[in-house]
Protein backbone atom coordinates (compact mmCIF):
# COMPACT_ATOMS: atom_id res chain seq x y z
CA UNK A 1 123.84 102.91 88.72
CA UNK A 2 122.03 105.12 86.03
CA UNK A 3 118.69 103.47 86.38
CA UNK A 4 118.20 105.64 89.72
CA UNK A 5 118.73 108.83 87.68
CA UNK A 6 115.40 108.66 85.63
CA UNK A 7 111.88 109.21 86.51
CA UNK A 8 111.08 107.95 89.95
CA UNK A 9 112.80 105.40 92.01
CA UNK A 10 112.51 103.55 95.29
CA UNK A 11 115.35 102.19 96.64
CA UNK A 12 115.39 99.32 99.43
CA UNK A 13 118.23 99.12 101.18
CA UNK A 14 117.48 95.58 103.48
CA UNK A 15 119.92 93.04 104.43
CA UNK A 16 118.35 88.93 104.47
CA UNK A 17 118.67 88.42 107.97
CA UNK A 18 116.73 91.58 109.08
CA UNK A 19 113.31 90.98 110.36
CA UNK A 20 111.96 93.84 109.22
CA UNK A 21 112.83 93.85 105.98
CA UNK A 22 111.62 90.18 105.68
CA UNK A 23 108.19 91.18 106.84
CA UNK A 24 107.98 94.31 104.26
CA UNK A 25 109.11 92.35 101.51
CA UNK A 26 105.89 91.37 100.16
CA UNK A 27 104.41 94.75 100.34
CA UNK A 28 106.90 95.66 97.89
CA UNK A 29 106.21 93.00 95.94
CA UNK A 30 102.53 94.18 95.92
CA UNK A 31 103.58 97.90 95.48
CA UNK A 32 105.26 96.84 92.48
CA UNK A 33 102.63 94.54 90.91
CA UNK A 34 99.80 96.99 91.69
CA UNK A 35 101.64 100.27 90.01
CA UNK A 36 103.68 100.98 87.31
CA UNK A 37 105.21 104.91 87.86
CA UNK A 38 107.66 104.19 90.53
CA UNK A 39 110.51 101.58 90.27
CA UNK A 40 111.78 99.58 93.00
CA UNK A 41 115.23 98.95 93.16
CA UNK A 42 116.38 96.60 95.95
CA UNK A 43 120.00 97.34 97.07
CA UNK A 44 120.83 94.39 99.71
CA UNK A 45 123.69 96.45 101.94
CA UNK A 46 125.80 93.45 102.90
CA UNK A 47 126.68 93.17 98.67
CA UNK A 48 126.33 96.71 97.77
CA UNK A 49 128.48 98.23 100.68
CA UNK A 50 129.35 101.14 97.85
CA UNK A 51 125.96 101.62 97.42
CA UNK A 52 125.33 101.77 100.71
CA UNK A 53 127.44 104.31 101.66
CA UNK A 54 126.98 106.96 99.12
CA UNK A 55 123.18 106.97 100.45
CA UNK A 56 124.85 107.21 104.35
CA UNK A 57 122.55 103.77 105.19
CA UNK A 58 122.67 103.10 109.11
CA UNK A 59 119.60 101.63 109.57
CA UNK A 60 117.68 98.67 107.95
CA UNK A 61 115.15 98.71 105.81
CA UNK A 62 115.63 102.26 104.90
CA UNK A 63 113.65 103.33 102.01
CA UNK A 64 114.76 106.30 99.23
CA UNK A 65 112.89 107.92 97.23
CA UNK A 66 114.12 109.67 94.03
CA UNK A 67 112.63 111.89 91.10
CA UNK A 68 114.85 112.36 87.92
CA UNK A 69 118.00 111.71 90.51
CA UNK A 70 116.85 113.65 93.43
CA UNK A 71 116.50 112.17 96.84
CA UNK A 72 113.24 113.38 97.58
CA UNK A 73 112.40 111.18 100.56
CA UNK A 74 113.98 108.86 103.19
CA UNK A 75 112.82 106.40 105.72
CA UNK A 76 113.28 103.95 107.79
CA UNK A 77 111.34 101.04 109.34
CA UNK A 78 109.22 98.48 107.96
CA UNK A 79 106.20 100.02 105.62
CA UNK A 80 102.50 98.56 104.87
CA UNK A 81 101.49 98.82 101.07
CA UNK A 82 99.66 101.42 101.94
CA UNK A 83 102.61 103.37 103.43
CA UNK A 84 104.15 103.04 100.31
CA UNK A 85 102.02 104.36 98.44
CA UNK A 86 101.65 107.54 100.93
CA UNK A 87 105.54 107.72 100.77
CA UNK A 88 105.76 107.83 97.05
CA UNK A 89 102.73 109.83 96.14
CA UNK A 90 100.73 106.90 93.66
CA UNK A 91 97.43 107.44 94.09
């Protein structure tokens, strides 16, 4: 997946039957629509099991930040819009 390599990337790593990611799903929406220097990439682990596992996933939602191809942050746990914006540094 090249697109992750370039500028800076969020990746969410849910699955459709977690709760929590159901409940953060529209603050990413809202991150998305209200920014334009971080991408979101949504990686749903039950399809992407590769994917997955090269980024060591255990928990759901886990969130992963990358610059120019660098993992730069990680977290898990449901996140606020304004928690994304904290863990991605958009002002």
């Amino acid at each position: 997946m090249s697109e992750i390599n370039e500028g800076r990337v969020l990746i969410d790593f849910y699955a459709n039957w977690c709760g929590p990611c159901k409940m953060m799903k529209p603050h990413l929406t809202k991150f998305e629509e209200v920014q334009e220097q971080v991408k979101v990439i949504k990686v749903n682990v039950e399809d992407d099991y590769e994917m997955a596992s090269k980024f060591n996933i255990r928990n759901i939602p886990t969130l992963v930040y990358m610059v120019d191809g660098e993992v730069v942050g990680r977290d898990s746990g449901a996140k606020n819009l304004e928690q994304l914006k904290e863990f991605t540094n958009v002002g």
